[in-house]
Protein backbone atom coordinates (compact mmCIF):
# COMPACT_ATOMS: atom_id res chain seq x y z
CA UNK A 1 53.15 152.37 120.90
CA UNK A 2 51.75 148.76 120.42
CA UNK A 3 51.55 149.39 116.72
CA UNK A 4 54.90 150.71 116.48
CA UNK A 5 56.52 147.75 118.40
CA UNK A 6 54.55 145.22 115.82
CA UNK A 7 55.88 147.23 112.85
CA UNK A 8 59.43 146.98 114.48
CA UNK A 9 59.10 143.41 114.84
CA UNK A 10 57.92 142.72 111.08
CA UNK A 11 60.72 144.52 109.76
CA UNK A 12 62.98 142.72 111.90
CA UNK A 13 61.78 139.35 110.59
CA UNK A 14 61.49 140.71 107.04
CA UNK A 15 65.48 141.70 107.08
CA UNK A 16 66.47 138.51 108.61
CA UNK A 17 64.65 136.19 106.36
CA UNK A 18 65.85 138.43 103.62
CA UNK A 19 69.14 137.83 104.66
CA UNK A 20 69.62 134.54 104.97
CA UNK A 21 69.43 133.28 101.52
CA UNK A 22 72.41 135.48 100.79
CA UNK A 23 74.12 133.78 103.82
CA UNK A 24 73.33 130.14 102.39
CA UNK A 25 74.63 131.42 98.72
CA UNK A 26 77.73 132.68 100.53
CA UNK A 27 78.45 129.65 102.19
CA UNK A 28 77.87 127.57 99.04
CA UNK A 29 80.60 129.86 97.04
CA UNK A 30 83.06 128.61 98.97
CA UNK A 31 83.75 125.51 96.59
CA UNK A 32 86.37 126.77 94.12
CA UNK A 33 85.39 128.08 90.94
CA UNK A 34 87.60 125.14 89.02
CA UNK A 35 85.01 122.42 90.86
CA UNK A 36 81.70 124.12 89.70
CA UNK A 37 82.75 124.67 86.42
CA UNK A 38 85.00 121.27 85.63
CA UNK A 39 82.17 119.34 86.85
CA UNK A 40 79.34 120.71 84.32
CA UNK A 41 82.00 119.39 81.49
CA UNK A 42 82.25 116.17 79.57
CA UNK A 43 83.38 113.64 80.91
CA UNK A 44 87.29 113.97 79.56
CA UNK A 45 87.06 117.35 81.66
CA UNK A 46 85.15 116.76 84.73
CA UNK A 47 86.76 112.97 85.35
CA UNK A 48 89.72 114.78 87.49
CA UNK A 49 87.00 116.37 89.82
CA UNK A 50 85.25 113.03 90.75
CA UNK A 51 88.71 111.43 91.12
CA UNK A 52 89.84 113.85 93.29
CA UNK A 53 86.76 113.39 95.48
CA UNK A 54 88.20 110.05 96.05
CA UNK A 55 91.68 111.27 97.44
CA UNK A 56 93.29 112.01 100.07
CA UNK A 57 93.82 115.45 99.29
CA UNK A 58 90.00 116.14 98.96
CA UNK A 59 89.98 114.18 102.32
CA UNK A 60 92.06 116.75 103.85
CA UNK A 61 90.46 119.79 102.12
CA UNK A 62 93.08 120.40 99.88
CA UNK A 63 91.24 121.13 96.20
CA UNK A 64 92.61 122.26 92.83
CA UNK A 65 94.37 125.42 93.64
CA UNK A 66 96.22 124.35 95.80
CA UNK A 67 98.34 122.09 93.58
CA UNK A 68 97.87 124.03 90.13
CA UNK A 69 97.35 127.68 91.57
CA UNK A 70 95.11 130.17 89.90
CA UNK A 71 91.85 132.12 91.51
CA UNK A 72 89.48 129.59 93.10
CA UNK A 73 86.88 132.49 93.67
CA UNK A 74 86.83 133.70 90.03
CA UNK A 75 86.19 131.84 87.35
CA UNK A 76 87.53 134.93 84.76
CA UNK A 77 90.89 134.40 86.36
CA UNK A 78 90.88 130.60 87.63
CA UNK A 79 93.25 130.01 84.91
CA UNK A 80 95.30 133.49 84.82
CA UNK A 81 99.10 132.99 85.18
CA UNK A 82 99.14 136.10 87.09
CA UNK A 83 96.98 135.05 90.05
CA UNK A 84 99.29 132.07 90.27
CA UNK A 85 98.03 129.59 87.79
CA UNK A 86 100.64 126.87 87.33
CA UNK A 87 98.83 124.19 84.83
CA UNK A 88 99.76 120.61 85.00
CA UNK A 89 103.75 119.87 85.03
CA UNK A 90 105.78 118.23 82.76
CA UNK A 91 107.13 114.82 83.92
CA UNK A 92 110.48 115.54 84.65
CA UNK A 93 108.85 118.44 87.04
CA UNK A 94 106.28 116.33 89.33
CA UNK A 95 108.35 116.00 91.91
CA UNK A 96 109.35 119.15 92.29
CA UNK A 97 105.47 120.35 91.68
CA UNK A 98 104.05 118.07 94.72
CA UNK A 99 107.41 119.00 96.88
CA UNK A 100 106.75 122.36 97.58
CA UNK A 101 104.03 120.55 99.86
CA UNK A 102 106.27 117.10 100.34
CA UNK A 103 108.99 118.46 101.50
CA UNK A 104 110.97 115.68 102.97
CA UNK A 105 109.02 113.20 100.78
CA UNK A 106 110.63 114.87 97.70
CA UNK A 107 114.21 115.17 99.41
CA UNK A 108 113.45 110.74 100.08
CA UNK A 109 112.68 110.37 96.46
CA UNK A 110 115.11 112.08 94.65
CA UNK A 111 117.94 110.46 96.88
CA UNK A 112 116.49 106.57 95.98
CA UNK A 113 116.95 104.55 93.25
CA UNK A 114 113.29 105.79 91.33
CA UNK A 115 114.65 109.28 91.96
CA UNK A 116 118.16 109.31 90.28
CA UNK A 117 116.13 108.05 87.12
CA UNK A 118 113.88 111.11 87.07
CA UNK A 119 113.68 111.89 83.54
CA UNK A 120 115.12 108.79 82.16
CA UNK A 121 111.97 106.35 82.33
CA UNK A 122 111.95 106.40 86.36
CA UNK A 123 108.61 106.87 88.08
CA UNK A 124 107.59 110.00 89.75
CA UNK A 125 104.85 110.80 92.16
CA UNK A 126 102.34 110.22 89.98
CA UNK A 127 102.85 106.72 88.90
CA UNK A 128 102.36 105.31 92.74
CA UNK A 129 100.20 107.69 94.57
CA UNK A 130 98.64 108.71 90.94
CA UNK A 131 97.69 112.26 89.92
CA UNK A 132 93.79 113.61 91.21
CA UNK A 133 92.73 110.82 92.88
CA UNK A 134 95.66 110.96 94.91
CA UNK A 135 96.11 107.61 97.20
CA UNK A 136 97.32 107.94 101.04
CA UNK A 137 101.25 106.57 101.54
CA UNK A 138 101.26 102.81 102.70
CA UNK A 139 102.20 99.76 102.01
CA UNK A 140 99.82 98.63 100.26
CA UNK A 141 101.14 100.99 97.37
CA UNK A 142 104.19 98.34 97.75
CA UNK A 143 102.16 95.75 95.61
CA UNK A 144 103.33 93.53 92.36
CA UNK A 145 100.76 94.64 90.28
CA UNK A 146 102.51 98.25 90.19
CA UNK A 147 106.18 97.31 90.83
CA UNK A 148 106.57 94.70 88.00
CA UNK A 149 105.36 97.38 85.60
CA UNK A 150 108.81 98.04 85.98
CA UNK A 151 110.85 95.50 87.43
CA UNK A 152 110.38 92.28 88.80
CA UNK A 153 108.90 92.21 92.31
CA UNK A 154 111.27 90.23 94.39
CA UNK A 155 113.47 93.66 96.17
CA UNK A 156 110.33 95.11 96.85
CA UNK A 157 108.59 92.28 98.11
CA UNK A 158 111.29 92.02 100.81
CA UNK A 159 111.34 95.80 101.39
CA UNK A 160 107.62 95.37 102.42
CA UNK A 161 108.18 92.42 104.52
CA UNK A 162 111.06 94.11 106.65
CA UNK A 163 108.25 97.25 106.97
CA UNK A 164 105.48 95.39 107.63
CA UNK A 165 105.84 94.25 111.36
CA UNK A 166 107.07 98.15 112.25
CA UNK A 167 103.88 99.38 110.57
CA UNK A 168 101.93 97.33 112.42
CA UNK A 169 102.96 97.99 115.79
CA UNK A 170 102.52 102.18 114.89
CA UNK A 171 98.75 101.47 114.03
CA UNK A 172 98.54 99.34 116.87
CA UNK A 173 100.29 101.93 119.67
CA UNK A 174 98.57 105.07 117.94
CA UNK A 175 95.12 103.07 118.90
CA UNK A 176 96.07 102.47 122.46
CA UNK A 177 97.12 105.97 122.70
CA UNK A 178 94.67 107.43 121.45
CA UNK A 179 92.16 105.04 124.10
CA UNK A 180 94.21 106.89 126.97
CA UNK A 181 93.55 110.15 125.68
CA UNK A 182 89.99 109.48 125.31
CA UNK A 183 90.25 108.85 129.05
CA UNK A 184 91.78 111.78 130.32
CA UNK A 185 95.41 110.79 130.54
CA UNK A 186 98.40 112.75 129.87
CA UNK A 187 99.91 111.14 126.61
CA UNK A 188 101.32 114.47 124.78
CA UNK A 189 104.51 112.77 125.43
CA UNK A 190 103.92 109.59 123.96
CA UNK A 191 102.43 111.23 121.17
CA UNK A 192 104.97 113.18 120.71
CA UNK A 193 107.28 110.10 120.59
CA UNK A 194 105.19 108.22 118.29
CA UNK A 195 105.14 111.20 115.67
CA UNK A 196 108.96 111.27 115.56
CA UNK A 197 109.67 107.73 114.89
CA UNK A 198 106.71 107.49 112.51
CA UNK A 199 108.61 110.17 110.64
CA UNK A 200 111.59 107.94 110.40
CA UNK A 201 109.47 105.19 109.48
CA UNK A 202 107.99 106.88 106.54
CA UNK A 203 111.58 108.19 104.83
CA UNK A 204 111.64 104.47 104.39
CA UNK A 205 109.26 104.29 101.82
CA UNK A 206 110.71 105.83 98.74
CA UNK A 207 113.95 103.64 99.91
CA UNK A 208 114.81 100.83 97.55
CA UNK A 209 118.11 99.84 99.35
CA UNK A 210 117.03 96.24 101.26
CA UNK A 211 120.01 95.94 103.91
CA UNK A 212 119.48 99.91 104.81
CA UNK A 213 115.58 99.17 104.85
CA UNK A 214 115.79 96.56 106.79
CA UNK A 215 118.22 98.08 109.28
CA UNK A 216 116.80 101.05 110.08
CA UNK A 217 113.20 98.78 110.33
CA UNK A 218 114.47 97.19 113.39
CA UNK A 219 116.12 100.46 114.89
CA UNK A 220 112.67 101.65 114.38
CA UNK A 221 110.90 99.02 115.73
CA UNK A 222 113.40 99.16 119.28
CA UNK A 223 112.23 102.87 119.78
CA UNK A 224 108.37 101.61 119.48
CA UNK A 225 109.05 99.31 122.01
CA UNK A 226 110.22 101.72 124.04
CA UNK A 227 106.83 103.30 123.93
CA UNK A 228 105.27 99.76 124.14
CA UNK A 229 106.62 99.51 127.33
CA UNK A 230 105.31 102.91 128.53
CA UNK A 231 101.98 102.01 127.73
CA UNK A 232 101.92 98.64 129.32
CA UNK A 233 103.37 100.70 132.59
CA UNK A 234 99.87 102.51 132.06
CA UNK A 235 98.43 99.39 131.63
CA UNK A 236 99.75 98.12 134.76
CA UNK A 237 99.10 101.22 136.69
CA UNK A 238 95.51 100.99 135.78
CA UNK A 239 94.62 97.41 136.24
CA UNK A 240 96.26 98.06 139.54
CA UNK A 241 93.38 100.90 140.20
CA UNK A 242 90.61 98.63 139.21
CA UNK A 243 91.52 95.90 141.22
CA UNK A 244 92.01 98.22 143.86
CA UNK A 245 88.55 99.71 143.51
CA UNK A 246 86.92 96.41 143.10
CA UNK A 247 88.82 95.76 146.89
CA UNK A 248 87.68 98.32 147.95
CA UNK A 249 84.18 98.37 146.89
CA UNK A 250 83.89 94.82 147.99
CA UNK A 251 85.22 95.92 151.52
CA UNK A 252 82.36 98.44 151.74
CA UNK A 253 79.68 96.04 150.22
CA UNK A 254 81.27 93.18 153.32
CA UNK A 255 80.85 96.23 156.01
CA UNK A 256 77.11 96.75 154.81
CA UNK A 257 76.15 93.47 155.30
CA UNK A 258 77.71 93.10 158.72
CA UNK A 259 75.98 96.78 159.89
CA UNK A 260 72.92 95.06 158.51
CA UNK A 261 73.75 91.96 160.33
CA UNK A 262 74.05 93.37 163.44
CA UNK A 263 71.03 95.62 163.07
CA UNK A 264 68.83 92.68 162.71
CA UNK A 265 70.71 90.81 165.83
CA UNK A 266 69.60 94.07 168.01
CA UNK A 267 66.11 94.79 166.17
């Protein structure tokens, strides 16, 4: 029985180790087929991998496939047409190409200035956020360096000034918010709140019209208030608490010493 239960036990350890390599090779497969191969290339073919690795789409997990389509699982057929393969678009076509993502984004460009010039020298997507190394939305994509390559910088230099202030204040409420929700506290609303008006605030980007940019800014920048004001209630509430605890605590340590006081008096 004793030699039967050892046998068991080595075959047992034999299958598992046997089976593990084939769980690590599994879980290594997972990068798409167009990243193994495109990065054994020259350099011409493998430069869009390592700028993608820099993006914000390989940030967020997004890889090759999911912009230009095809099989990410077989190489045959990474490139076949009929497993979705799309190839890289023509110009006149980017926005439409990153829009079936960007919804809204695409709907803001193509209603602004740069998008009525689509196909008549106007930038697309790719000019500002570029192609595979594809650069987060800020302002800081509002620079002169990239406007004047186009136009003088003077409109857009006031565009970013009227934005500036509002996107400061969303950085600076998302950070108390999310310091309250580290905590415990209810802020689903607030979050909720800060989502929506963020939303508004980023249709403004692809906006080149200065009055409308600046109105809406302030509009904007009234509703963040609004949630200012919530979290300074929260503030208030909670500095309340403290100094109530601190009273409170102080009261006890007070009572202590006069127990203690009186215990000596009778010792």
């Amino acid at each position: 029985m004793t030699f039967c239960v050892q046998l068991c036990a080595v075959l047992l350890f034999a299958s598992v180790s046997f089976l593990l390599p084939a769980g690590a090779a599994a879980e290594e497969s997972t990068e798409p087929v167009c990243i193994q191969c495109h990065s054994k290339m020259p350099e011409k073919y493998s430069l869009p991998v390592k700028l993608w690795k820099g993006s914000i789409h390989a940030e967020n997990g997004i890889a090759c496939n999911a912009c230009h389509g095809g099989d990410p699982k077989d190489a045959a057929n990474a490139m076949n047409p009929a497993r979705g393969f799309l190839g890289a678009p023509k110009e006149p076509a980017i926005p439409a190409f990153c829009g079936r993502c960007h919804v809204g984004v695409m709907k803001d460009y193509l209603a602004s200035a740069h998008g009525r010039k689509l196909g008549a020298g106007g930038p697309t997507c790719v000019t500002c956020h570029s192609n595979h190394q594809v650069l987060k939305a800020s302002l800081d994509l509002i620079n002169e360096k990239s406007c004047s390559r186009c136009h003088t910088y003077e409109r857009a230099k006031t565009i970013r000034a009227a934005m500036q202030q509002t996107e400061s204040m969303v950085v600076a409420i998302d950070g108390r918010i999310s310091t309250y929700k580290k905590t415990g506290t209810d802020t689903d609303k607030m979050e909720k709140g800060l989502f929506a008006v963020r939303n508004r605030f980023h249709t403004l980007f692809h906006n080149v019209n200065v009055e409308l940019v600046k109105k809406e800014s302030a509009q904007i920048q009234a509703d963040l208030k609004k949630i200012q004001d919530e979290l300074d209630r929260l503030d208030d509430t909670h500095r309340k608490r403290k100094i109530g605890g601190a009273v409170a605590v102080a009261f006890l340590l007070l009572l202590a010493l006069v127990l203690h006081g009186f215990k000596n008096t009778f010792d």
